[in-house]
Structure formats: C-alpha cells, structure tokens
PDB file of N, CA and C in Angstrom:
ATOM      1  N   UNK A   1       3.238  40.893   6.523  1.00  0.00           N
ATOM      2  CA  UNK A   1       4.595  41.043   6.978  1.00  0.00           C
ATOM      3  C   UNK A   1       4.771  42.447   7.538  1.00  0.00           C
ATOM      4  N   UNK A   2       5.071  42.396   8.770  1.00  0.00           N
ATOM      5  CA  UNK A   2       5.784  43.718   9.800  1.00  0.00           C
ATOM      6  C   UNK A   2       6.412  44.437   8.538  1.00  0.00           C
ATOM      7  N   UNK A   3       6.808  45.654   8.534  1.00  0.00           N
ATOM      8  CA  UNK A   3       7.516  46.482   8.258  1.00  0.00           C
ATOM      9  C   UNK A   3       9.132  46.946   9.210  1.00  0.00           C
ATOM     10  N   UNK A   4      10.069  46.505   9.120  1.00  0.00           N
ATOM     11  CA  UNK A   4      11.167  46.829  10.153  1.00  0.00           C
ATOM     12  C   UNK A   4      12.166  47.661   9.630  1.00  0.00           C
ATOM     13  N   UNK A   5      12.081  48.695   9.822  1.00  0.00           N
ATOM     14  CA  UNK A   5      12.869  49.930   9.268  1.00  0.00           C
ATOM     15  C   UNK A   5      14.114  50.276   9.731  1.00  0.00           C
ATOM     16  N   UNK A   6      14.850  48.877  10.440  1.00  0.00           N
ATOM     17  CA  UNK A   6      16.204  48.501  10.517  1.00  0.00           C
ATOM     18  C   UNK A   6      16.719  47.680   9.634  1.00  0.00           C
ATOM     19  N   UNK A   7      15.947  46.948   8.523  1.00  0.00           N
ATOM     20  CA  UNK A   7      16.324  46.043   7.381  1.00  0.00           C
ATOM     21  C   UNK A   7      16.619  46.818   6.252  1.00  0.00           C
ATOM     22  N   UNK A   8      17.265  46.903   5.213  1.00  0.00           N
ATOM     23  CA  UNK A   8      17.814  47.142   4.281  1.00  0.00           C
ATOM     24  C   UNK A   8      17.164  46.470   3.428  1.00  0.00           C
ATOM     25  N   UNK A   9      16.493  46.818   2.180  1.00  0.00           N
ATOM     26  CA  UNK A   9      15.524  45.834   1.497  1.00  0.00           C
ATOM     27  C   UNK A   9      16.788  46.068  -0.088  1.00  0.00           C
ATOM     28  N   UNK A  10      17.570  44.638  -0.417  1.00  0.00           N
ATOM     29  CA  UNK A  10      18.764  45.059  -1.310  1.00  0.00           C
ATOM     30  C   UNK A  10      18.407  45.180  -2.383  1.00  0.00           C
ATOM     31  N   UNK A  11      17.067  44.640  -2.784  1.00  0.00           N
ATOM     32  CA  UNK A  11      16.528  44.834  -4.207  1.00  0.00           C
ATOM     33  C   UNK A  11      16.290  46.154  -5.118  1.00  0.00           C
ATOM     34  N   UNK A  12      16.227  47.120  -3.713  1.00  0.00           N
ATOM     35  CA  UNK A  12      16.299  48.334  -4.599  1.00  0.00           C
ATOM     36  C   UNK A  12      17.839  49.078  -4.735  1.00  0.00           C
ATOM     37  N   UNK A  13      17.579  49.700  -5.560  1.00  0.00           N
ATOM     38  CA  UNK A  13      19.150  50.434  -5.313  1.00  0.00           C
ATOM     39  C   UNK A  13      18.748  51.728  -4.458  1.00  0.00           C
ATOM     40  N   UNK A  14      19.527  52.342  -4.002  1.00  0.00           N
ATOM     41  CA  UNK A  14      20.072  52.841  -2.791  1.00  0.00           C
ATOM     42  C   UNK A  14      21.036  54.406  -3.103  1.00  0.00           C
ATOM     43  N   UNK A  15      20.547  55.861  -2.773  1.00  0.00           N
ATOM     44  CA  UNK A  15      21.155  56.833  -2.677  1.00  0.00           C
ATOM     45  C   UNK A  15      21.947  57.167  -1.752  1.00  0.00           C
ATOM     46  N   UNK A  16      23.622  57.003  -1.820  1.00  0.00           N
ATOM     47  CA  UNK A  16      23.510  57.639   0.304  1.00  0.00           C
ATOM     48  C   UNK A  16      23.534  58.515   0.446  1.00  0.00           C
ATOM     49  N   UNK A  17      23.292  58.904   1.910  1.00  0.00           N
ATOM     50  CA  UNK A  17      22.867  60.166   2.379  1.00  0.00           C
ATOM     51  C   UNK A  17      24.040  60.103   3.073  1.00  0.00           C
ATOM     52  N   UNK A  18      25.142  61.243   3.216  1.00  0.00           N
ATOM     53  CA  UNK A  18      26.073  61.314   4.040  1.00  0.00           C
ATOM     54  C   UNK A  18      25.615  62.006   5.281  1.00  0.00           C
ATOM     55  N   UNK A  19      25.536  61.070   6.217  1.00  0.00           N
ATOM     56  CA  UNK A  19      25.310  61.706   7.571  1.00  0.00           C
ATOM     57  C   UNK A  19      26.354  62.220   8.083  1.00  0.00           C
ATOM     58  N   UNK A  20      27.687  62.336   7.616  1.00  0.00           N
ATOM     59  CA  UNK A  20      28.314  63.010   8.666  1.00  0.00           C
ATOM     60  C   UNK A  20      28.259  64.440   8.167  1.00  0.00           C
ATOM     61  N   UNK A  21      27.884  64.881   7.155  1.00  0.00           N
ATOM     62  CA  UNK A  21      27.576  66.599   6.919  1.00  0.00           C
ATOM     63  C   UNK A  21      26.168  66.896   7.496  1.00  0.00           C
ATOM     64  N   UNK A  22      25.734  66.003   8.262  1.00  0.00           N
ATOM     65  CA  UNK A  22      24.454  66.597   9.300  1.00  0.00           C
ATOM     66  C   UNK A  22      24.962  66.859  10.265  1.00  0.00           C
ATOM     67  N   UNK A  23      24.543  68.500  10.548  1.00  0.00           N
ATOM     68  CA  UNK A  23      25.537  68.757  12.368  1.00  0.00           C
ATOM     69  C   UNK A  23      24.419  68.471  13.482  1.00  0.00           C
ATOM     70  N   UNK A  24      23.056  68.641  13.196  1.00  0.00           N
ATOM     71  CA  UNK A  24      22.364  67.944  14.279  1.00  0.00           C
ATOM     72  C   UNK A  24      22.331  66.870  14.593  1.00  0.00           C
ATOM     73  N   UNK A  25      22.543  65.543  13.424  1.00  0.00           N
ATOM     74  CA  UNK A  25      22.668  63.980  13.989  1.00  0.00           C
ATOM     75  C   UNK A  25      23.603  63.920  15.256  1.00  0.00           C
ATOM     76  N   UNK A  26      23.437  63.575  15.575  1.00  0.00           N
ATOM     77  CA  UNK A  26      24.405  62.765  16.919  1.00  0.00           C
ATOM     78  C   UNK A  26      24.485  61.579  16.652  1.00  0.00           C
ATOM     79  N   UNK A  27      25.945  61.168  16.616  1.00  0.00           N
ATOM     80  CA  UNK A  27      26.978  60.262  16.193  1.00  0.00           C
ATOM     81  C   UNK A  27      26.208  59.015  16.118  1.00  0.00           C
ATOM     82  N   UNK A  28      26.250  58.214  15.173  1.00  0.00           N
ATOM     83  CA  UNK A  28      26.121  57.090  14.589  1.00  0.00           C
ATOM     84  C   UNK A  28      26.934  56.000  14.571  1.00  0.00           C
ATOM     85  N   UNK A  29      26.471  55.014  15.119  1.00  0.00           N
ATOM     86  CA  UNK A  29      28.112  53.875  14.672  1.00  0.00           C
ATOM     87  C   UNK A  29      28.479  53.269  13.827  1.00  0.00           C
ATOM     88  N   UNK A  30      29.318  52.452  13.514  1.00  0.00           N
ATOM     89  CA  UNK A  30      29.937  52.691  11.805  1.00  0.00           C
ATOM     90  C   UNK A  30      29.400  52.137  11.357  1.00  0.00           C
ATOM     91  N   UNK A  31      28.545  50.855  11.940  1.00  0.00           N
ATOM     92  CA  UNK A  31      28.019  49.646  11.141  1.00  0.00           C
ATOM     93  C   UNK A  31      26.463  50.988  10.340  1.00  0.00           C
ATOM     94  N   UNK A  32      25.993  51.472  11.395  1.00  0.00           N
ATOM     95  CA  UNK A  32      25.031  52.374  10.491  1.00  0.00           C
ATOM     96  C   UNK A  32      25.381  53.615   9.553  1.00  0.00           C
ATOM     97  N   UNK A  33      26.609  54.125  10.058  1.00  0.00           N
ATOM     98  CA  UNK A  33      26.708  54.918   8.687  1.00  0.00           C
ATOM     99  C   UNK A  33      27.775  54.675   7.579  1.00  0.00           C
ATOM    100  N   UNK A  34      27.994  52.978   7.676  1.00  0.00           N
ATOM    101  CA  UNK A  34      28.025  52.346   6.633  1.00  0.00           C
ATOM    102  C   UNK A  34      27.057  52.020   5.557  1.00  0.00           C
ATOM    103  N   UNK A  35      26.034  52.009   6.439  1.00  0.00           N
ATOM    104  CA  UNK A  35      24.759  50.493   5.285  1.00  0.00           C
ATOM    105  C   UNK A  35      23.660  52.169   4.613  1.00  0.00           C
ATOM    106  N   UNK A  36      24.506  51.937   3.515  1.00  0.00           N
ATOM    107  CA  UNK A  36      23.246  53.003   2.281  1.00  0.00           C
ATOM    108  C   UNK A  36      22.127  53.356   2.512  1.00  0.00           C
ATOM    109  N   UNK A  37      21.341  54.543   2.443  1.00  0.00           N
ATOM    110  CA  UNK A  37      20.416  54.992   3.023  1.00  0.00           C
ATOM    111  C   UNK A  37      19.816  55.475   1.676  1.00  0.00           C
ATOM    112  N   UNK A  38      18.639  55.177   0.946  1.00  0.00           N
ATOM    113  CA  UNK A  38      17.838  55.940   0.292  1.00  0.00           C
ATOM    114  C   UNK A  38      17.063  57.468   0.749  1.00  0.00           C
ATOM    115  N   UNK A  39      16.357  58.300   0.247  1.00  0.00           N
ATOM    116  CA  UNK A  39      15.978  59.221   0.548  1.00  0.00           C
ATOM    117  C   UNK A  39      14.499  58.223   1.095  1.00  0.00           C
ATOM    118  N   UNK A  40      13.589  57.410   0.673  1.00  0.00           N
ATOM    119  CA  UNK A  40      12.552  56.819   1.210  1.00  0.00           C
ATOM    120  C   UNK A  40      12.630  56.112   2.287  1.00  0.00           C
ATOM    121  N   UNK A  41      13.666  55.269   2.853  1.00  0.00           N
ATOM    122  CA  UNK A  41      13.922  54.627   3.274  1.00  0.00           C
ATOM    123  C   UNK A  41      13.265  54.889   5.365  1.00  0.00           C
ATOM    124  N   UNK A  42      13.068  54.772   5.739  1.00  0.00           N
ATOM    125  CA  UNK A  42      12.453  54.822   7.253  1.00  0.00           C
ATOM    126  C   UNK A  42      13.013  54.597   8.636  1.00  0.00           C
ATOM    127  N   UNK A  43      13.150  55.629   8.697  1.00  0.00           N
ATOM    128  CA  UNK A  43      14.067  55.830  10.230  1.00  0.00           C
ATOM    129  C   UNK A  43      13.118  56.017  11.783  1.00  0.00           C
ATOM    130  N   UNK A  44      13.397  55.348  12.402  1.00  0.00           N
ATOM    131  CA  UNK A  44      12.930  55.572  13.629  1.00  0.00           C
ATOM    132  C   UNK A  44      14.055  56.486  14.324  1.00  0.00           C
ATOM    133  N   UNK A  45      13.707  57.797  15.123  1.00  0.00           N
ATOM    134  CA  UNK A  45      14.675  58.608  15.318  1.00  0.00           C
ATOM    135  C   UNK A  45      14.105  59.278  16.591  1.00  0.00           C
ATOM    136  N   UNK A  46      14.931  59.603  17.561  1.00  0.00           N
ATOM    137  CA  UNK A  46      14.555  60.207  18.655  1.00  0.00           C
ATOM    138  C   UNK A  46      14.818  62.294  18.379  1.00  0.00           C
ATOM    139  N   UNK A  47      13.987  63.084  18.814  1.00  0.00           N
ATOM    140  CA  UNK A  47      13.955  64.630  18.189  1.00  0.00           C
ATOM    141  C   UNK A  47      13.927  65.218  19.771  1.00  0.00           C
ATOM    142  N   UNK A  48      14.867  65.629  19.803  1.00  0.00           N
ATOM    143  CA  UNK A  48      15.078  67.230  20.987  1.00  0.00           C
ATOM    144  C   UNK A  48      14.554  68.570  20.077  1.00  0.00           C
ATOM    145  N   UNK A  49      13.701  69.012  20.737  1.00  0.00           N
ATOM    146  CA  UNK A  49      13.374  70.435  20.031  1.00  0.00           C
ATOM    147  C   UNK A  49      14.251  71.558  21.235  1.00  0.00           C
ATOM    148  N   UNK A  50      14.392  72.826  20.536  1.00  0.00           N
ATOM    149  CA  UNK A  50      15.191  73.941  21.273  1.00  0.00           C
ATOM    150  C   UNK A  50      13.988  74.023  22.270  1.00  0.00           C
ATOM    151  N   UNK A  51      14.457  74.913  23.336  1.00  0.00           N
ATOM    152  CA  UNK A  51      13.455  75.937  24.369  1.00  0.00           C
ATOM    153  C   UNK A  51      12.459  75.943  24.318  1.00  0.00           C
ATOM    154  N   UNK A  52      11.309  75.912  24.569  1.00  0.00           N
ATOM    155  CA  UNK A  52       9.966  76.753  24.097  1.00  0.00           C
ATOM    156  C   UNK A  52       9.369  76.653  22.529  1.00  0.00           C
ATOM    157  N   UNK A  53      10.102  75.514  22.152  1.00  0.00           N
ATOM    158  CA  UNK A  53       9.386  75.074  20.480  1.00  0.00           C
ATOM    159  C   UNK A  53       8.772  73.905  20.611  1.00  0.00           C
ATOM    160  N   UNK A  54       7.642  73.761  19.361  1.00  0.00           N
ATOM    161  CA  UNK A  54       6.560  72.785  19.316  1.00  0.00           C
ATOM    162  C   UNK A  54       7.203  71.771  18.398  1.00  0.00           C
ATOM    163  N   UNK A  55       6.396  70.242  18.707  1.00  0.00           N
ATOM    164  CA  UNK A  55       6.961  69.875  17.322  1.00  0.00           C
ATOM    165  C   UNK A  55       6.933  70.198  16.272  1.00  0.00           C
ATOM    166  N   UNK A  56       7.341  70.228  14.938  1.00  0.00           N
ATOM    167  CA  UNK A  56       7.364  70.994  13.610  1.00  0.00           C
ATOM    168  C   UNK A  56       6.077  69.945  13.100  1.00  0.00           C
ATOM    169  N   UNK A  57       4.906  70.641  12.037  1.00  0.00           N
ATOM    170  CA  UNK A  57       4.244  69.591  11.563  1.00  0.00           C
ATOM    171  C   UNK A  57       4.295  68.918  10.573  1.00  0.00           C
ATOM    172  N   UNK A  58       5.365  68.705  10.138  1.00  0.00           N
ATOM    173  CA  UNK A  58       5.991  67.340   9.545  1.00  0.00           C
ATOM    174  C   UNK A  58       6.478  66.435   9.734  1.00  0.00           C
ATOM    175  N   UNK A  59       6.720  66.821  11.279  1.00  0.00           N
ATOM    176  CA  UNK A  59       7.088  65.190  12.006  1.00  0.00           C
ATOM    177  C   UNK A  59       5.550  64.759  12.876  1.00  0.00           C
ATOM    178  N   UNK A  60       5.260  63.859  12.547  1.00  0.00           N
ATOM    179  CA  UNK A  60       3.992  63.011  13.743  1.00  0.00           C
ATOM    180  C   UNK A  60       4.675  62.547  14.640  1.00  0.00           C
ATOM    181  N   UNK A  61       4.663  62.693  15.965  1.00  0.00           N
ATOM    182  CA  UNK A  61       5.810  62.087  17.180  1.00  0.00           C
ATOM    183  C   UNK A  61       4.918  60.656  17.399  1.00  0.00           C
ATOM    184  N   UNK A  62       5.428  60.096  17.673  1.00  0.00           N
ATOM    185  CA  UNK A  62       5.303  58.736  18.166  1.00  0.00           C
ATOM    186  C   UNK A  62       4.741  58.409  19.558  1.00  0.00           C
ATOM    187  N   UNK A  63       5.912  58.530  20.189  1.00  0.00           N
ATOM    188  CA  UNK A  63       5.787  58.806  21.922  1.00  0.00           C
ATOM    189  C   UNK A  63       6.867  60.392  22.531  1.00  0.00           C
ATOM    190  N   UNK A  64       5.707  60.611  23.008  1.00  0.00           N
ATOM    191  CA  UNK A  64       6.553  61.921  24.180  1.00  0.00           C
ATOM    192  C   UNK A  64       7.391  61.286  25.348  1.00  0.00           C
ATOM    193  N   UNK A  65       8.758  61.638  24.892  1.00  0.00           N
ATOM    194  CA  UNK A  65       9.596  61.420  26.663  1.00  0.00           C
ATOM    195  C   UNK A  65       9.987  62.413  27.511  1.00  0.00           C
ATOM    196  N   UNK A  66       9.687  63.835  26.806  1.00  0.00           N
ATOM    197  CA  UNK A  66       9.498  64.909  27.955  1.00  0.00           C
ATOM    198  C   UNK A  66       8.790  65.961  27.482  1.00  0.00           C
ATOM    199  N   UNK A  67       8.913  66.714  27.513  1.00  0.00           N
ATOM    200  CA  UNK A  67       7.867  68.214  26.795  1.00  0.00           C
ATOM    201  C   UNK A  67       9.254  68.530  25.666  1.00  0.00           C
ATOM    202  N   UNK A  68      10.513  68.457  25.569  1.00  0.00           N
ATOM    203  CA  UNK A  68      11.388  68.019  24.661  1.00  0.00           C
ATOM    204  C   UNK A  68      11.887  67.559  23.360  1.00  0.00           C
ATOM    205  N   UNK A  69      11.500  66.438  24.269  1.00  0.00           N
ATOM    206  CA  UNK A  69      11.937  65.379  23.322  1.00  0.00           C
ATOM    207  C   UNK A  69      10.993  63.956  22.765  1.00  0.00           C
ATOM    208  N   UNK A  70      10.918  63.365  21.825  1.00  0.00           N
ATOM    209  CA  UNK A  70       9.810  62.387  21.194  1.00  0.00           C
ATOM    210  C   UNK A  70      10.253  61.701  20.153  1.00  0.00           C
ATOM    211  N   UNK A  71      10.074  60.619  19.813  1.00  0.00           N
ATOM    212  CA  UNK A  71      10.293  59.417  19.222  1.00  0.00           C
ATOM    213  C   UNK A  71       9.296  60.225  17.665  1.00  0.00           C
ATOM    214  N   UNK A  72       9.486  59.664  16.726  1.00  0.00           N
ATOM    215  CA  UNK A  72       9.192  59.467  15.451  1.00  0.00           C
ATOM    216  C   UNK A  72       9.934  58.602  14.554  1.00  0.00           C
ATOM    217  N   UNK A  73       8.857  58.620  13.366  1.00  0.00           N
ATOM    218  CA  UNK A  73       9.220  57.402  12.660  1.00  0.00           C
ATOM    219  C   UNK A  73       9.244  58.557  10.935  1.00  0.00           C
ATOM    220  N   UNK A  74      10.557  58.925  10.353  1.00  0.00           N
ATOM    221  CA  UNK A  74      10.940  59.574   9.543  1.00  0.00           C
ATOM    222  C   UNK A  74      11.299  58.847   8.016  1.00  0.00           C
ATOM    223  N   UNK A  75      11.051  59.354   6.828  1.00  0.00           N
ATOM    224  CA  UNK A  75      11.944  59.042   5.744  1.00  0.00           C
ATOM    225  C   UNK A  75      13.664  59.708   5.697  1.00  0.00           C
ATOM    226  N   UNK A  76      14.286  59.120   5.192  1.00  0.00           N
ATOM    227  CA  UNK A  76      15.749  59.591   5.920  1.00  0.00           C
ATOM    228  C   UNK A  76      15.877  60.527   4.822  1.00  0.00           C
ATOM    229  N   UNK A  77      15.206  61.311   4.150  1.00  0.00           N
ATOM    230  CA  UNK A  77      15.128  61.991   3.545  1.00  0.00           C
ATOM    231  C   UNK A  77      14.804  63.068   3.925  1.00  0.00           C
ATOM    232  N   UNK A  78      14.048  63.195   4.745  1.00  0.00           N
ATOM    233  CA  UNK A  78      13.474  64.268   5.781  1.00  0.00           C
ATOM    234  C   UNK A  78      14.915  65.088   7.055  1.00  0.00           C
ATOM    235  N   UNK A  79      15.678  63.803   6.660  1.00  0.00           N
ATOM    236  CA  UNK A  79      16.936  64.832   7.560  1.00  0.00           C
ATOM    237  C   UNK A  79      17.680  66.169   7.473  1.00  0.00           C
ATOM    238  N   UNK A  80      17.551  66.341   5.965  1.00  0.00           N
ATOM    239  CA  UNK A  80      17.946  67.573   5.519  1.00  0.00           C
ATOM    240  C   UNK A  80      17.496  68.428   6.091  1.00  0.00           C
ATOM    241  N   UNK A  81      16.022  68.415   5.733  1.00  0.00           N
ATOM    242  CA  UNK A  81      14.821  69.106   6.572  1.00  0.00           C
ATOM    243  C   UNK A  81      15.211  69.518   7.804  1.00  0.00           C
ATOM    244  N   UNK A  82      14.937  68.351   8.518  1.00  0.00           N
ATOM    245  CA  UNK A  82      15.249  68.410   9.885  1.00  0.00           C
ATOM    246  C   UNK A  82      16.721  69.666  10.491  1.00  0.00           C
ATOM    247  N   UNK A  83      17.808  69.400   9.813  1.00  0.00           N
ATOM    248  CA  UNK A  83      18.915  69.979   9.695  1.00  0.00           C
ATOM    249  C   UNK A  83      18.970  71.655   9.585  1.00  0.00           C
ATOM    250  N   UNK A  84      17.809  71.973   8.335  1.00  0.00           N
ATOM    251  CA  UNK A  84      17.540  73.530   8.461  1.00  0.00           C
ATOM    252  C   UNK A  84      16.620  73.767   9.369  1.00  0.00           C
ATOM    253  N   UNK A  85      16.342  73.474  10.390  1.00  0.00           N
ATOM    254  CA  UNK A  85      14.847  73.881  11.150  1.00  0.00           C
ATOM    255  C   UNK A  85      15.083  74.145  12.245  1.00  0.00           C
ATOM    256  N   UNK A  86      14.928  75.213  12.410  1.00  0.00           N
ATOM    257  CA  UNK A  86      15.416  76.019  13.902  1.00  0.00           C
ATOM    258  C   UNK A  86      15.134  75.524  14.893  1.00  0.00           C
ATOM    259  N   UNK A  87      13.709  75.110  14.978  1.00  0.00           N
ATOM    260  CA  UNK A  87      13.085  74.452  16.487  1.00  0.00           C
ATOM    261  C   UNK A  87      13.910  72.890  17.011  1.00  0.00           C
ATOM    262  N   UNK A  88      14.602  72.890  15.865  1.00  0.00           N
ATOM    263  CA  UNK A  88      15.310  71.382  16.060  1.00  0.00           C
ATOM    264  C   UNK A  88      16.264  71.390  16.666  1.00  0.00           C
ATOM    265  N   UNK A  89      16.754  71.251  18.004  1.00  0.00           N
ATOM    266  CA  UNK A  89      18.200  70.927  18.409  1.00  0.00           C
ATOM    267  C   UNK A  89      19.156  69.886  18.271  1.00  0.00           C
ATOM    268  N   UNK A  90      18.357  69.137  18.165  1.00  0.00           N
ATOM    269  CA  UNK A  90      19.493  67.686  18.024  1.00  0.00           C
ATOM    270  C   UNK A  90      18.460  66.643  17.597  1.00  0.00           C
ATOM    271  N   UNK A  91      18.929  65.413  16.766  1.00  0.00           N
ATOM    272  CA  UNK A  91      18.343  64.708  16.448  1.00  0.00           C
ATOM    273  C   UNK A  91      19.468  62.853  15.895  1.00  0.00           C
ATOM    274  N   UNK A  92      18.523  61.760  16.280  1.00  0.00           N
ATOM    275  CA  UNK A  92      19.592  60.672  16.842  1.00  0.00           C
ATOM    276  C   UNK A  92      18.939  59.504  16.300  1.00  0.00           C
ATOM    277  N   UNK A  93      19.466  58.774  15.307  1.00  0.00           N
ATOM    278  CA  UNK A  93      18.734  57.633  14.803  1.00  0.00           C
ATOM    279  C   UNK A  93      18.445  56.775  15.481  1.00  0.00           C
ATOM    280  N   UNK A  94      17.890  55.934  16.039  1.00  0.00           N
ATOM    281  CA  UNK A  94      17.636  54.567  16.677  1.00  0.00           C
ATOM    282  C   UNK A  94      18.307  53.372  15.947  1.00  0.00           C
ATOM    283  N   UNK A  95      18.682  52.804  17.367  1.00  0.00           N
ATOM    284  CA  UNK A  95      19.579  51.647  16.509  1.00  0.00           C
ATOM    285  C   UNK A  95      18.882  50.420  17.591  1.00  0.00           C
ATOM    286  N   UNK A  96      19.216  48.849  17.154  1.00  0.00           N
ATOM    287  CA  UNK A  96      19.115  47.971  18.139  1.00  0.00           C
ATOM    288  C   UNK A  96      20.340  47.843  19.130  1.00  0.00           C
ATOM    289  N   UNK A  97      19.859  47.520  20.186  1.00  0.00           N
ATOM    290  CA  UNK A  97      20.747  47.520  21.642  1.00  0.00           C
ATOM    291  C   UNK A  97      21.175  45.978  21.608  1.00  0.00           C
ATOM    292  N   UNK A  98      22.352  46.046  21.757  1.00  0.00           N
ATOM    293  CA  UNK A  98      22.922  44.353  21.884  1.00  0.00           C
ATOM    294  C   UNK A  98      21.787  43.228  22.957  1.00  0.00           C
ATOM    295  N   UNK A  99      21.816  42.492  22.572  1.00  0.00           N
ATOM    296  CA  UNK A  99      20.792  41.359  23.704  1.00  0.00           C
ATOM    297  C   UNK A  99      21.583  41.422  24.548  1.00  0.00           C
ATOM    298  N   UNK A 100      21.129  41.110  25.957  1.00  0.00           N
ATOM    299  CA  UNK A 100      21.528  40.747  26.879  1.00  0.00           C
ATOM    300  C   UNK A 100      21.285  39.286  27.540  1.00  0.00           C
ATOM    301  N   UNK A 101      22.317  38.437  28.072  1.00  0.00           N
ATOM    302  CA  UNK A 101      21.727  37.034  28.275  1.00  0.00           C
ATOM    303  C   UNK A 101      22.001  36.668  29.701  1.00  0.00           C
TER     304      UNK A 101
END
C-alpha cells in the first residue's frame, strides 16, 4: 500500500500544530488547517529559500523548480524548524487541486 500523506490515518491520536503562529507558512485553507496534524505526520511542501542560500541539510528536495525554490516531502514537525531558519523565506503545504471535467 502507497503511502499518501494527504490521508489522515484516525487510529492514532493526533497533536495539533497551530499553523497560524507560523509566519513563513503561506496561507492554508480551512479544510487543512482544520484536520489535526501530528508532529510525525508527512507533508509534501513547496520551500523558497532567501537570496544566495542553499538548501538547509535537513530537508532532501524532491524536485528543483528554480535555483529557489523545491518540492520536499517533510514531517510537520519539522515546521518549527523550518520557521527559525534564516535561509528559509517562505514555505507552503501542498494540497490537492479540484478535478477538472
């Protein structure tokens, strides 16, 4: 079985993480910063680094979309992190995009 780190697995219980006292997240919509977030739990997240900074090596990037910016796959626990780290400018959870028909 895939792993999909947009599912909520309810069997465990669940810490939340208040994302809105993260000032680097960029805005979330309600349905996601409704649904409880453990500190383990696995985020796919897109990372802008500042100016002239590398990725940090605690994130493994995924895919590069500019010398910038890069996809990774995070514990949402790691946001804090993310939050004190200078090289970090902004950072944006991935969500699914409505189908189109």
């Amino acid at each position: 079985m895939k792993y999909d780190p947009y599912e909520a697995e309810s069997a465990r219980s669940a810490v939340a993480i208040d994302f809105k006292s993260l000032k680097k997240l960029e805005s979330l919509t309600a349905s996601a910063q409704a649904e409880p977030r453990s500190d383990d739990d696995r985020l796919v997240v897109l990372v802008k680094l500042r100016e002239g900074a590398t990725h940090p090596s605690y994130i493994s990037p995924r895919a590069r979309i500019s010398s910038k910016i890069f996809s990774a796959e995070i514990r949402a626990g790691e946001l804090a992190r993310i939050e004190t780290d200078p090289t970090i400018e902004s950072v944006s959870i991935s969500h699914r995009l409505p189908l189109i028909t």
